[in-house]
Structure formats: structure tokens, C-alpha cells
N, C-alpha and C. Protein backbone atom coordinates (compact mmCIF):
# COMPACT_ATOMS: atom_id res chain seq x y z
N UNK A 1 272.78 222.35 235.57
CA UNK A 1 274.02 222.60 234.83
C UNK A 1 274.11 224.07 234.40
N UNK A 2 273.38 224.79 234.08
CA UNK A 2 273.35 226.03 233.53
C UNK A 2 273.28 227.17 234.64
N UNK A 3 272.56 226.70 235.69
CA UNK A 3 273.18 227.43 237.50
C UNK A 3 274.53 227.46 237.40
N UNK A 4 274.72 225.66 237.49
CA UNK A 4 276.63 225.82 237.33
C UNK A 4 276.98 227.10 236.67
N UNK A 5 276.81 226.86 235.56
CA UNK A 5 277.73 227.80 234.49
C UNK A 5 277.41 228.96 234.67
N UNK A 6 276.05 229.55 235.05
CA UNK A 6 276.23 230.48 235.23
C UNK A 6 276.95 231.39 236.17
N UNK A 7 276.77 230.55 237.92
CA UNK A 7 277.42 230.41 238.90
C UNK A 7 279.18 230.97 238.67
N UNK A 8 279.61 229.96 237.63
CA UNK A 8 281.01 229.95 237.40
C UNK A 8 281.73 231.21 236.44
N UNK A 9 280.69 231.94 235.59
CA UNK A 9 280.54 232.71 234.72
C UNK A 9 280.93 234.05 235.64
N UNK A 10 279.71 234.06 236.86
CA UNK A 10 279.64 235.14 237.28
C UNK A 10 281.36 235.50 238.40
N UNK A 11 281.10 234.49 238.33
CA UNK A 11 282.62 234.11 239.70
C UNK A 11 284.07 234.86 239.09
N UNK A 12 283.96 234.09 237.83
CA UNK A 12 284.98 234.73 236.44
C UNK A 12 285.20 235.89 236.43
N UNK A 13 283.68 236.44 236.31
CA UNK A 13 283.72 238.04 236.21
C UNK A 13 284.28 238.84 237.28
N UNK A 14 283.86 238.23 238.18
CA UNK A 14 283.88 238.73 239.44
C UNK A 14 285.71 239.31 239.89
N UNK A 15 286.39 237.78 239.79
CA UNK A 15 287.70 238.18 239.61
C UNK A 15 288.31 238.74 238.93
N UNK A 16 287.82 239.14 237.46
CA UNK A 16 288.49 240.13 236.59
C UNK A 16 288.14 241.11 236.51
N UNK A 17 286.81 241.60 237.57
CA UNK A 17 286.69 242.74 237.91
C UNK A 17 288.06 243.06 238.95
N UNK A 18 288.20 242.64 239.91
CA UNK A 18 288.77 242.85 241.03
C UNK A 18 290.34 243.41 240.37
N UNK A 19 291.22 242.46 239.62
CA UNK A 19 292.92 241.92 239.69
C UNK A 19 292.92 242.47 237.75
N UNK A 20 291.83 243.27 237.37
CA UNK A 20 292.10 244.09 236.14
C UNK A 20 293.00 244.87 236.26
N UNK A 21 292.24 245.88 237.34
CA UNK A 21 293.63 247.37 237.71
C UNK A 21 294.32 247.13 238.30
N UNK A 22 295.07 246.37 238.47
CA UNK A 22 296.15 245.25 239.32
C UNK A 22 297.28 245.43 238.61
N UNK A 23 296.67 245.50 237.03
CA UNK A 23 297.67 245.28 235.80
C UNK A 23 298.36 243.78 236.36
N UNK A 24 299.96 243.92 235.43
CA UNK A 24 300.62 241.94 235.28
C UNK A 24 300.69 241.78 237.13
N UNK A 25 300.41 242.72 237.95
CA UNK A 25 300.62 242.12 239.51
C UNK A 25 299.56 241.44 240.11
N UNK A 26 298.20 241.42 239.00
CA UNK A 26 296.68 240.76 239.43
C UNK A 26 297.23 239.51 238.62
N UNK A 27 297.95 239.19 237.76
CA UNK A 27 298.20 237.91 237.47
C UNK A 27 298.99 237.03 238.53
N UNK A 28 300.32 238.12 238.80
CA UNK A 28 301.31 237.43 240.03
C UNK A 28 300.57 237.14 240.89
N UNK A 29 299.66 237.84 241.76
CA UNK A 29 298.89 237.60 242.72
C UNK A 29 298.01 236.06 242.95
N UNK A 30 297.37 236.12 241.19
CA UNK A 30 296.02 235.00 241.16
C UNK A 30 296.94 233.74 241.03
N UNK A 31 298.32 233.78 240.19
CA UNK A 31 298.52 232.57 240.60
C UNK A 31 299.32 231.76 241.06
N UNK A 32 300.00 232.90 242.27
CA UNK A 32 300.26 232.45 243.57
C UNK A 32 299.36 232.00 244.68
N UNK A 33 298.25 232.56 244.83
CA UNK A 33 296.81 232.30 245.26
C UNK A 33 296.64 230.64 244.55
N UNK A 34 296.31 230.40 243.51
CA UNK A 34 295.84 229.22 242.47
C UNK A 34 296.75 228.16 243.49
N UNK A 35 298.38 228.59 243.50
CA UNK A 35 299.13 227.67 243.33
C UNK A 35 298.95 227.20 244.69
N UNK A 36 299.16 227.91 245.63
CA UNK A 36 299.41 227.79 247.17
C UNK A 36 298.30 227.50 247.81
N UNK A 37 296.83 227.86 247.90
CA UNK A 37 295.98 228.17 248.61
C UNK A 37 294.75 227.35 247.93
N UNK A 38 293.96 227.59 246.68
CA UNK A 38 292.26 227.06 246.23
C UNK A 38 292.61 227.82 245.13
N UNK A 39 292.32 226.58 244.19
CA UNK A 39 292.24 226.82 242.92
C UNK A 39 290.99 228.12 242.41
N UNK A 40 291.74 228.73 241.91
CA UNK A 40 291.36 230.08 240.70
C UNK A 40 291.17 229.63 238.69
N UNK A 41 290.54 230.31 238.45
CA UNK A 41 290.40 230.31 236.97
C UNK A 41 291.25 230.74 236.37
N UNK A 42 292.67 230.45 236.67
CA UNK A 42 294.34 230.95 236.35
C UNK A 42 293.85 230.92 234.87
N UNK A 43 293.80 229.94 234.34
CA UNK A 43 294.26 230.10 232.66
C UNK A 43 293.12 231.16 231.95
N UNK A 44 291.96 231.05 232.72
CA UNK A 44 291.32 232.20 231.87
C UNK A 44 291.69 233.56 232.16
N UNK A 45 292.26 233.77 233.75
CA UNK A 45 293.02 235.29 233.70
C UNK A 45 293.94 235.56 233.32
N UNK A 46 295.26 234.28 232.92
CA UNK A 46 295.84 234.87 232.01
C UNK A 46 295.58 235.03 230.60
N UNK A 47 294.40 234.08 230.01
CA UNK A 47 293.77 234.46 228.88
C UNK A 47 293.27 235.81 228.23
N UNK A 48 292.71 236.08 229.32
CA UNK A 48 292.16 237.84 229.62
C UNK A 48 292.80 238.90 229.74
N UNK A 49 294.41 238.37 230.17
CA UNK A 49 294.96 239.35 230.13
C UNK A 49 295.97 239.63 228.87
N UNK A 50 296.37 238.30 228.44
CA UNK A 50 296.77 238.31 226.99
C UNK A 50 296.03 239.06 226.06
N UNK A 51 294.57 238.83 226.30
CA UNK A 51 293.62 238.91 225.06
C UNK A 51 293.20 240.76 225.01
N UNK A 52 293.32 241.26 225.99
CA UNK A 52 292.93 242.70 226.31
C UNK A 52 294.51 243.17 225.44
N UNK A 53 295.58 243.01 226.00
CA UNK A 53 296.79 243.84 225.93
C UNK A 53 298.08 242.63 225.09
N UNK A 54 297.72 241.91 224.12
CA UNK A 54 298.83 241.21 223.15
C UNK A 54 299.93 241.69 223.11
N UNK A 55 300.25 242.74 223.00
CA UNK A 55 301.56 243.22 223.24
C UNK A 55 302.56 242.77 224.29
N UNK A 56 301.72 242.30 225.53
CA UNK A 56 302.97 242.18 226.76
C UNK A 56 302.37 240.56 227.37
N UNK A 57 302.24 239.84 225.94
CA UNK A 57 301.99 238.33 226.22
C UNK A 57 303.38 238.08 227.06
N UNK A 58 304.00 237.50 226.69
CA UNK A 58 305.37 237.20 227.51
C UNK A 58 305.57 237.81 228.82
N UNK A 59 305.22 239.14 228.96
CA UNK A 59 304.89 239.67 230.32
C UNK A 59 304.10 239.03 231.35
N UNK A 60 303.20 238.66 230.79
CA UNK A 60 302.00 238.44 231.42
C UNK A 60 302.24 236.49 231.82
N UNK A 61 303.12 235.66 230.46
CA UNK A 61 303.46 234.37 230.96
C UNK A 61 304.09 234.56 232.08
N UNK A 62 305.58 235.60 232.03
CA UNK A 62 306.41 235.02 233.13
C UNK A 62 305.77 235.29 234.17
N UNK A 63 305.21 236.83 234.30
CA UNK A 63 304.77 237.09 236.21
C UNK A 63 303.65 235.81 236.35
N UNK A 64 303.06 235.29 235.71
CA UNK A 64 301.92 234.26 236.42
C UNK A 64 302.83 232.88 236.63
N UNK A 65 304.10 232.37 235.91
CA UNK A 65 304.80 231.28 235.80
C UNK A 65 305.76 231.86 237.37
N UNK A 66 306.05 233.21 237.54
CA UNK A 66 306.57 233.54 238.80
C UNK A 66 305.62 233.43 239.89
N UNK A 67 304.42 233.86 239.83
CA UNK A 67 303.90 234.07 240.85
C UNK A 67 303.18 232.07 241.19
N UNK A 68 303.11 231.42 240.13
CA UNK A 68 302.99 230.00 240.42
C UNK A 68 304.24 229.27 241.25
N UNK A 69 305.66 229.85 241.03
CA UNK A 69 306.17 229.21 241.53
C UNK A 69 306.65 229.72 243.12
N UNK A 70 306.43 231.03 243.26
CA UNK A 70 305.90 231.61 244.35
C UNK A 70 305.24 230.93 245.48
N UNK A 71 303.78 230.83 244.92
CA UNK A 71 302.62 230.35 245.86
C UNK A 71 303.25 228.68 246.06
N UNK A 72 303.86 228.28 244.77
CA UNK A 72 304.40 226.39 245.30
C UNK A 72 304.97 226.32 246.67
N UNK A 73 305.60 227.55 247.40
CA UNK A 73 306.47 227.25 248.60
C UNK A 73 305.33 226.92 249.65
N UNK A 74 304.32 227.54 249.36
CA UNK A 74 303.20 226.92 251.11
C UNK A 74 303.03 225.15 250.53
N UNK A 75 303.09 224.61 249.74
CA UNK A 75 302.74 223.65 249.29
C UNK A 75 303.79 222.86 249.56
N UNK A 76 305.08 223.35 249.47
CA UNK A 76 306.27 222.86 249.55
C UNK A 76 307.02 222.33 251.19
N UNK A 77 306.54 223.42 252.17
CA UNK A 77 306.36 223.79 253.70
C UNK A 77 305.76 222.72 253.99
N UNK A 78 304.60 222.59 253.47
CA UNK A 78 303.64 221.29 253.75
C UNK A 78 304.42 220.04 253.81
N UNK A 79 304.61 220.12 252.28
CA UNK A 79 305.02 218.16 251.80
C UNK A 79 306.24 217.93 252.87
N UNK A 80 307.20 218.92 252.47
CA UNK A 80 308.90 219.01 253.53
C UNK A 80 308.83 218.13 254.59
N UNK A 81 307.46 219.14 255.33
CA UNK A 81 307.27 218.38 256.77
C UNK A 81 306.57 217.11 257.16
N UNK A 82 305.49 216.95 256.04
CA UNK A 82 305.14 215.67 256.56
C UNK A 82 304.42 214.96 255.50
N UNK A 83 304.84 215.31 254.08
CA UNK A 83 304.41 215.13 252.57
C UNK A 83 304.71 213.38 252.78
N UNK A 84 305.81 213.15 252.83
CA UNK A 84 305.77 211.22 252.72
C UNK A 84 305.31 210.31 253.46
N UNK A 85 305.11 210.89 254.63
CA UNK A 85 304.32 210.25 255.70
C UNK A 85 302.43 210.12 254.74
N UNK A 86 302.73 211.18 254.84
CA UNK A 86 301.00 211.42 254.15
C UNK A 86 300.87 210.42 252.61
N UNK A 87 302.14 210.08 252.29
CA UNK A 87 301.77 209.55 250.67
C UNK A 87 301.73 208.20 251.20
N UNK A 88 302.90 207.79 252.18
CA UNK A 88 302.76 206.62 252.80
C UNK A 88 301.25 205.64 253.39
N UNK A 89 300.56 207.09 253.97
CA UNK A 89 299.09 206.33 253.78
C UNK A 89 298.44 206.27 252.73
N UNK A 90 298.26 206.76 252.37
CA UNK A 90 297.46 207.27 251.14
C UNK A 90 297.46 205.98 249.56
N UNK A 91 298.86 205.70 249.44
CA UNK A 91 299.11 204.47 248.33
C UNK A 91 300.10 203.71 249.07
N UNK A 92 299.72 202.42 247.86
CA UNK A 92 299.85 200.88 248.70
C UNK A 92 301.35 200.84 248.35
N UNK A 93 301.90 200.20 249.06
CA UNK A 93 303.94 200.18 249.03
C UNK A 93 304.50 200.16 247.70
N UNK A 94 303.28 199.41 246.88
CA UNK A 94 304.07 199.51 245.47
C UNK A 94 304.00 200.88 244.80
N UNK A 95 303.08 201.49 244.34
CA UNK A 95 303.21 202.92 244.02
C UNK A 95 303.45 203.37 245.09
N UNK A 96 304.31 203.51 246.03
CA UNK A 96 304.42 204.87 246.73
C UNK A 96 306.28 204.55 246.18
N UNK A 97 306.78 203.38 246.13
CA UNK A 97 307.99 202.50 245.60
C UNK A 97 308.27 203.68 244.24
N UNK A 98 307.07 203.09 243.42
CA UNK A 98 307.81 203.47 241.73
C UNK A 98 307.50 204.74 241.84
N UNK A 99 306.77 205.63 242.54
CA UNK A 99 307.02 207.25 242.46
C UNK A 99 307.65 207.60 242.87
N UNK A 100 308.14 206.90 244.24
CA UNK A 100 309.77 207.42 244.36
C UNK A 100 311.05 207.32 243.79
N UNK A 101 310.86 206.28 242.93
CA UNK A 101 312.40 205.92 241.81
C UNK A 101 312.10 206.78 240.93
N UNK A 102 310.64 207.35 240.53
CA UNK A 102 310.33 208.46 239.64
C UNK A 102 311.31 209.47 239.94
N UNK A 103 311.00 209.97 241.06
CA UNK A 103 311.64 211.39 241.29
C UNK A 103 313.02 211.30 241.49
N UNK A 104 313.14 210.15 242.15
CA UNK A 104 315.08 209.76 242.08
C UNK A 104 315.71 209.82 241.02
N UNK A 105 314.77 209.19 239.33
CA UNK A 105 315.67 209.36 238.19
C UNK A 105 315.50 210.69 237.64
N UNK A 106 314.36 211.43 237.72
CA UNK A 106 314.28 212.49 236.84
C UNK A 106 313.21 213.23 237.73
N UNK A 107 313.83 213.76 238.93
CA UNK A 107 313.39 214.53 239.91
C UNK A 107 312.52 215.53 239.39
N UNK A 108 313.67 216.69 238.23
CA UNK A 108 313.03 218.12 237.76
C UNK A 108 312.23 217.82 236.98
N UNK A 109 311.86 216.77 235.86
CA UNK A 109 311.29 216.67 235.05
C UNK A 109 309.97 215.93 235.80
N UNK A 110 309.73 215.20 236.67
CA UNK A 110 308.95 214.77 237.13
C UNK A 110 307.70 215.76 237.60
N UNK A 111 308.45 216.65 238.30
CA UNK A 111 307.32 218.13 238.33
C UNK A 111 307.21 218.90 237.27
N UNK A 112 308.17 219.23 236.54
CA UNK A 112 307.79 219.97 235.49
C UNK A 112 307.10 219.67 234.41
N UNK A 113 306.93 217.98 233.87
CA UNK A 113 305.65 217.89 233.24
C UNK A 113 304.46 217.72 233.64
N UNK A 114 303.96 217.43 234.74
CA UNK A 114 302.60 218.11 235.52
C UNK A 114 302.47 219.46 234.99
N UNK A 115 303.58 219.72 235.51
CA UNK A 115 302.78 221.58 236.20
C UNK A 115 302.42 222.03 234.39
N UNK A 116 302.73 221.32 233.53
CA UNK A 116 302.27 222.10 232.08
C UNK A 116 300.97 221.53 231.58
N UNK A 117 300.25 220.42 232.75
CA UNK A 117 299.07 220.16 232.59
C UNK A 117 298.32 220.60 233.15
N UNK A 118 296.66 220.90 231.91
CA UNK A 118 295.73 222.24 233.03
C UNK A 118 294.85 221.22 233.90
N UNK A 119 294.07 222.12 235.03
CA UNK A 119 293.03 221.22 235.66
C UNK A 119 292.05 220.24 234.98
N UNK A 120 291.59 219.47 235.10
CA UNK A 120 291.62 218.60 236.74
C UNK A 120 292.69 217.82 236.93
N UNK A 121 294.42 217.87 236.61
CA UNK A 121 295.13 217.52 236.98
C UNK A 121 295.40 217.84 238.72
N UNK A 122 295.80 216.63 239.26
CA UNK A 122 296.01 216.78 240.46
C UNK A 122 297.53 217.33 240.93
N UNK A 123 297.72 218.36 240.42
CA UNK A 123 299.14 218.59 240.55
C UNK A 123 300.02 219.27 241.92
N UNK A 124 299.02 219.49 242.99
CA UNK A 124 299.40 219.78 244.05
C UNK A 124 300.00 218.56 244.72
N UNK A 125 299.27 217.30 244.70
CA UNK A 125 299.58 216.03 244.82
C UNK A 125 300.74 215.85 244.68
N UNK A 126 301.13 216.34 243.35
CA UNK A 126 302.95 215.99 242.86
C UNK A 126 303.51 217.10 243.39
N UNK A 127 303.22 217.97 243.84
CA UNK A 127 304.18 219.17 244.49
C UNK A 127 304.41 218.50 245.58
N UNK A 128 303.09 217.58 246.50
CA UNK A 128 303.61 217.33 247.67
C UNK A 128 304.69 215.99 247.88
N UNK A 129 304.60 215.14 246.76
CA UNK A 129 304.83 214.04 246.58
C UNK A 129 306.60 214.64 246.25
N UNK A 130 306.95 215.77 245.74
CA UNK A 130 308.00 216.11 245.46
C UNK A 130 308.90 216.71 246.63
N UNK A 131 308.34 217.58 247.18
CA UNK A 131 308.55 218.43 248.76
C UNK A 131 308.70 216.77 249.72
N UNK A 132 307.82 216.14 249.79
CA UNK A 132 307.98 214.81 250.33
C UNK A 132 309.50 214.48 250.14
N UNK A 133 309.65 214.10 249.17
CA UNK A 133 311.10 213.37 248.56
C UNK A 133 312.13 214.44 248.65
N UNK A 134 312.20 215.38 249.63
CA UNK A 134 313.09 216.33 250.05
C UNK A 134 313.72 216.73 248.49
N UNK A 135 312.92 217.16 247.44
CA UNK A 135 313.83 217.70 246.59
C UNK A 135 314.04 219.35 246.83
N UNK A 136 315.27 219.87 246.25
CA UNK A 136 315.66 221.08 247.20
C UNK A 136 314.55 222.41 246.22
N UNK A 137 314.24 223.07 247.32
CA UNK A 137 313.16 224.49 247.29
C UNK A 137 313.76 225.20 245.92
N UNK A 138 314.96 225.50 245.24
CA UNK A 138 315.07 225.86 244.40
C UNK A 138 314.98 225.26 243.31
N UNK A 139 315.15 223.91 243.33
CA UNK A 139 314.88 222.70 241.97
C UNK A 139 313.37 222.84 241.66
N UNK A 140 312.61 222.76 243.15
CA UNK A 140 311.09 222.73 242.93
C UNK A 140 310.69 223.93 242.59
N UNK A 141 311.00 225.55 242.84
CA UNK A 141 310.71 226.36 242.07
C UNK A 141 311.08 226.27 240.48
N UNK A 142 312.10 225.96 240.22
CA UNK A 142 312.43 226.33 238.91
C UNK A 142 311.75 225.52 237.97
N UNK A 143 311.66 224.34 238.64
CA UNK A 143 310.63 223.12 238.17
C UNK A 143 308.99 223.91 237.65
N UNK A 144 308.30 224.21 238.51
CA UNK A 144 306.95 224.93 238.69
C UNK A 144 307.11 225.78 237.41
N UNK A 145 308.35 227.08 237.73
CA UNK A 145 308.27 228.00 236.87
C UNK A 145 308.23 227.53 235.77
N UNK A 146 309.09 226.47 235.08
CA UNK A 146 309.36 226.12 233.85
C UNK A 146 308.00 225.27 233.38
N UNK A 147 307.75 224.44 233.93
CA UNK A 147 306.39 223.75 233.40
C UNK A 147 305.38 224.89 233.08
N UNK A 148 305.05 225.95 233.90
CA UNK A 148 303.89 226.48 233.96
C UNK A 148 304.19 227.42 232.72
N UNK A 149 305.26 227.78 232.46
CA UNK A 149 305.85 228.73 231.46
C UNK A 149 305.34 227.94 230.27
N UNK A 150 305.87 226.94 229.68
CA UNK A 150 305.34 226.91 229.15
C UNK A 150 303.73 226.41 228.55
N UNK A 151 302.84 226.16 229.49
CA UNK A 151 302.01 226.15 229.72
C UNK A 151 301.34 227.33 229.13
N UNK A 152 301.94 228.46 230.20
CA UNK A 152 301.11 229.71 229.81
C UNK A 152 301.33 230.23 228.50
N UNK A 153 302.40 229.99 227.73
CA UNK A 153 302.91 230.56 226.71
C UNK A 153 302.17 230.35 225.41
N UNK A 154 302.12 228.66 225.50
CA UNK A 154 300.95 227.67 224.65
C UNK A 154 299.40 228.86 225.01
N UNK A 155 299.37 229.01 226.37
CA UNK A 155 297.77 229.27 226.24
C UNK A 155 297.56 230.69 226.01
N UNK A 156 298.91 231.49 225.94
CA UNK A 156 298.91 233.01 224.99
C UNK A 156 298.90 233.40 223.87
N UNK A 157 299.94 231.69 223.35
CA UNK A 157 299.56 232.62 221.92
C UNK A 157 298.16 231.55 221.00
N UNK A 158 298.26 230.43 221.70
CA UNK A 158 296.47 230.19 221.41
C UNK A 158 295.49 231.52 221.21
N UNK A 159 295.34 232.70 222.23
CA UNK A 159 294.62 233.10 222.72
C UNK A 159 294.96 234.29 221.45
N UNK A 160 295.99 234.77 221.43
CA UNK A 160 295.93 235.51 220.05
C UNK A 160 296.06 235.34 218.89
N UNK A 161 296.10 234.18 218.56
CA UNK A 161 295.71 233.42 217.19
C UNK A 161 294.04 232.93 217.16
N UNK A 162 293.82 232.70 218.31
CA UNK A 162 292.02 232.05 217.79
C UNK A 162 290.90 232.92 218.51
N UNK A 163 291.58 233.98 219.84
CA UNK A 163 290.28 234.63 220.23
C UNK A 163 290.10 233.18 222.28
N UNK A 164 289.75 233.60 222.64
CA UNK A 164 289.33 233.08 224.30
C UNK A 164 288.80 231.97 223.69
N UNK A 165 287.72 232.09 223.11
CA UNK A 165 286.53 230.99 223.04
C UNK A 165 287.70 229.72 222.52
N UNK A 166 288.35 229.66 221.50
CA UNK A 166 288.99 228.93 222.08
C UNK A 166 289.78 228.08 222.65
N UNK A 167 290.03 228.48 224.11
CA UNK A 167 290.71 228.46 224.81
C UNK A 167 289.87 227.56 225.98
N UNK A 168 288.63 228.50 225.79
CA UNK A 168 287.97 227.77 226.55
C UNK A 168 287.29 226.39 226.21
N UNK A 169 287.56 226.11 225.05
CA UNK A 169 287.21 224.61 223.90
C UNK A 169 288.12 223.59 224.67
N UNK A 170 289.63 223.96 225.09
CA UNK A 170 290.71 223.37 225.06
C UNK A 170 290.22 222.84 226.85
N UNK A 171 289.67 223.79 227.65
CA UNK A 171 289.51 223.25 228.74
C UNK A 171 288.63 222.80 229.12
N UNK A 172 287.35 222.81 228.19
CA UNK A 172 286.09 221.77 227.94
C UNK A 172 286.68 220.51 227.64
N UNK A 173 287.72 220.39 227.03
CA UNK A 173 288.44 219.17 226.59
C UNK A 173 289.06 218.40 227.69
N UNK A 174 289.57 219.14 228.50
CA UNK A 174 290.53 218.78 229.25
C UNK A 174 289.52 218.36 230.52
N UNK A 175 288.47 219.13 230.79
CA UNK A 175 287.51 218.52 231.96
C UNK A 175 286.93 217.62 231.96
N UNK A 176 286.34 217.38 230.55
CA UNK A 176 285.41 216.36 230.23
C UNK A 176 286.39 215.05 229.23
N UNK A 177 287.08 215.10 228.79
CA UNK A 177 287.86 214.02 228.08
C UNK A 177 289.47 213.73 229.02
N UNK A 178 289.56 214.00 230.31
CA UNK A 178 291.14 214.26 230.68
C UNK A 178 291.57 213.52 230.82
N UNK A 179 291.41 211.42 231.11
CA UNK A 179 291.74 210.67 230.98
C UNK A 179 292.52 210.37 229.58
N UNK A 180 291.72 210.45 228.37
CA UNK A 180 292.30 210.29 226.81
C UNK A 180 293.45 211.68 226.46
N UNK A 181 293.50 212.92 227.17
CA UNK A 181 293.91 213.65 226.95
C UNK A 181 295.83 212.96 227.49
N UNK A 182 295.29 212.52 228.90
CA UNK A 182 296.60 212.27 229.77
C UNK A 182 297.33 211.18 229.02
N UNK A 183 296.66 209.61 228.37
CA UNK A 183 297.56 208.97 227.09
C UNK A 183 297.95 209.34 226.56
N UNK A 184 297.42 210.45 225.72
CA UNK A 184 298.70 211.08 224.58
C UNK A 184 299.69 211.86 225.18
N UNK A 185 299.34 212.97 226.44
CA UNK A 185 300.89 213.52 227.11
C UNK A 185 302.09 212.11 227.08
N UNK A 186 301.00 211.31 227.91
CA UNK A 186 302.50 210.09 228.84
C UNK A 186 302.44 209.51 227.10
N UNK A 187 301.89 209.30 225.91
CA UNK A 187 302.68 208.27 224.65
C UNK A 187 303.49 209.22 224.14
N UNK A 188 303.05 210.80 224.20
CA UNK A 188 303.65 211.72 223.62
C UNK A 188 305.50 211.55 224.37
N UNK A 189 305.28 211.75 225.97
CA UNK A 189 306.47 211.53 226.68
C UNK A 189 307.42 210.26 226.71
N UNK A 190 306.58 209.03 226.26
CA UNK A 190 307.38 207.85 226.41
C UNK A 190 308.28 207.78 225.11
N UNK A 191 307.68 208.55 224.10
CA UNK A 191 308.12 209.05 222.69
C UNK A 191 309.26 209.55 222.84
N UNK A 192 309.53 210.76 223.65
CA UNK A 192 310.45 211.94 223.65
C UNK A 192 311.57 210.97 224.42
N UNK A 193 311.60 210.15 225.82
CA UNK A 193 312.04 209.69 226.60
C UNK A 193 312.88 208.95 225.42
N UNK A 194 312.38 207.68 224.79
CA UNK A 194 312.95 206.46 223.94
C UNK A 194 314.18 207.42 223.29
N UNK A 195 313.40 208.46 222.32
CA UNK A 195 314.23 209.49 221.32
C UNK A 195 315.69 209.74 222.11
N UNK A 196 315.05 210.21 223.17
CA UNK A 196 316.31 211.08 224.11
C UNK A 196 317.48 209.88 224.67
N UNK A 197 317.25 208.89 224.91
CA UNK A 197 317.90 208.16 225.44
C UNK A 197 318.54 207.12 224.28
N UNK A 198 317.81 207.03 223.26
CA UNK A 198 318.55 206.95 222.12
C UNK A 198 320.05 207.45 221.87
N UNK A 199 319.57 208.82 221.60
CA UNK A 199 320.15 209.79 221.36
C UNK A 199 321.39 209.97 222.26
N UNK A 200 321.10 209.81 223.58
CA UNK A 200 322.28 209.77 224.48
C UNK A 200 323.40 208.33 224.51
N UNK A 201 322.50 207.26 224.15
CA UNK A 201 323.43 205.69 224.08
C UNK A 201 324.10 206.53 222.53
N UNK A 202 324.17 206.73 222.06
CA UNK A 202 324.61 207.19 220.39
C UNK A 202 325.84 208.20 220.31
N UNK A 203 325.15 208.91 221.01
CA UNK A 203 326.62 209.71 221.58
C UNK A 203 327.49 209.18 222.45
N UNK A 204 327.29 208.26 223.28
CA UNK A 204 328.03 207.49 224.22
C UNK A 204 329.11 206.95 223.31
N UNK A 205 328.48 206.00 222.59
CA UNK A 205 329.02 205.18 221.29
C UNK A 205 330.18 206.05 220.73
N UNK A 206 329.83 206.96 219.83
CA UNK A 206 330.79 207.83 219.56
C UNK A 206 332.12 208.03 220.03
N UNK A 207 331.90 209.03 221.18
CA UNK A 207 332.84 209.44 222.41
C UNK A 207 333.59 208.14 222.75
N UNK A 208 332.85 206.85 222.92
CA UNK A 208 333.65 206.03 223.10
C UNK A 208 334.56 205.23 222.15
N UNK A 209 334.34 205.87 220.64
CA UNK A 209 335.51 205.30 219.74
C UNK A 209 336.52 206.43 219.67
């Protein structure tokens, strides 16, 4: 375990040696790379880069929330062409059924709350599962961008309110507890969903007197 870490430590370094003097275009770069190609230590380089230069947090969210939704198009190329075929094997008729009425009722939102979850979420899966279901290349960018936005935003100003370490607490959490983590997103979401649809029968009501 401590090979691991160290292993992973050095790897870290390694890339923030490289995409430092890059300035915010070593962020665009890493996570278009992350998104499209083999996962990168995205949240700690944008951590690193928040944490060096606070001033151009927001800088530093959007180009990595751009350059994520960037790298989504090789992912997207993929699913387009042969993403449902592939889900078709993969799960049994009934879930491959209710993930597709997923994306039929709430297409954008369907990707965009993934993409604001960190690894070991399988979220390429839902890029392809989305590209599959022919949703159009600009819905699925804006989708990406917006989840990851705020994603990164949460993990900027974490990062200048408590310092990296942690940051890196939050993804010890998320590796080792991510099952209990993922109940509270989806009770947190089934929460917001009830609220919202509330909220919309209520106004219906209204309008209709």
C-alpha cells in the first residue's frame, strides 16, 4: 500500500511538473485528456492550481469544465456509433429499458448529475450510454460543462477555505466509502426531484384558476 501511494504521489508530481508552465492551458489540456482518453488526477490539478494562484479560481473552473467538455466528444464519437449496441450487451433488457426512459425524461440532467461526481464514478459509461441515446453533441457538451463546473467550483473554493489536504480527505472519502456517498447524492436528488415537481403541479394549479 505505501508503494501504491508512493507510486501515485510521484505520478502527481510528475504531472504538475510538466502542465505548471502551461499556466490555465495545462488545466484545459489535463482535462480534456481525463475526459476523452485515461483518467488523470484532474481534481488535484485543479486543486493545485487554485491553491498556488486563488485569485483566478473561476479561471481555472471554467478552462478545466471547457476542456472536460472538449475531451467528452471522443467519447461521444464512440457511444454515437455503436454506444447502444454495446449497452445492449452489457445489461439485461430491464435496465437497459429504465435507462433509457431515464434519458428520455430528463436527458440533460441525466449527464449532468454524474459528471459532478468525483472518481470512482463510472461516468464515461453515462457519456456513452448518452451518445448511445443519440442525444445531440451540443446538449451533451453543455451537459459535461455544467456538471463539471460545478464540481470544480465546490472543489476551489474547498481548496481555499481549508488548504489541499482537505481535498484530498474528500477523495479518500469518495474511494473508500463511494457506495454510502452515492445514497445521499440519489436521497439528496429524489429530495430536489419531489420539491421540484411539487412546485411545478402548484403552479399548474394556479395558472389554471
Amino acid at each position: 500500500m505505501k508503494t501504491l501511494k508512493h507510486i501515485l504521489g510521484a505520478y502527481s508530481k510528475w504531472i504538475w511538473r510538466v502542465l505548471a508552465p502551461l499556466g490555465a492551458w495545462g488545466v484545459f489540456i489535463a482535462a480534456a485528456i481525463d475526459e476523452a482518453f485515461f483518467g488523470l488526477p484532474i481534481d488535484a490539478i485543479v486543486a493545485s492550481y487554485v491553491y498556488a494562484d486563488p485569485k483566478r479560481l473561476l479561471l481555472y473552473v471554467f478552462v478545466a469544465s471547457a476542456g472536460s467538455a472538449l475531451g467528452g466528444i471522443v467519447v461521444y464519437v464512440v457511444g454515437y456509433t455503436g454506444g447502444e449496441m454495446l449497452l445492449r450487451k452489457r445489461l439485461s433488457p430491464e435496465r437497459f429499458t429504465r435507462i433509457h426512459a431515464s434519458f428520455e425524461k430528463h436527458e440533460f440532467l441525466a449527464l449532468m448529475f454524474p459528471a459532478m461526481i468525483p472518481p470512482p464514478f463510472p461516468f464515461k459509461a453515462v457519456m456513452l450510454a448518452a451518445a448511445g441515446f443519440e442525444m445531440s453533441l451540443v446538449r451533451f457538451m453543455l451537459a459535461i460543462f455544467a456538471g463539471r463546473f460545478f464540481r470544480f467550483a465546490i472543489l476551489g473554493f474547498l481548496t481555499v477555505r481549508f488548504g489541499p489536504h482537505f481535498v484530498g480527505w474528500i477523495g479518500h472519502v469518495f474511494a473508500y466509502h463511494f457506495r454510502w456517498v452515492l445514497l445521499v447524492i440519489a436521497a439528496g436528488l429524489m429530495v430536489w426531484l419531489i420539491v421540484r415537481r411539487r412546485g411545478q403541479r402548484k403552479q399548474s394549479f394556479v395558472d389554471s384558476r
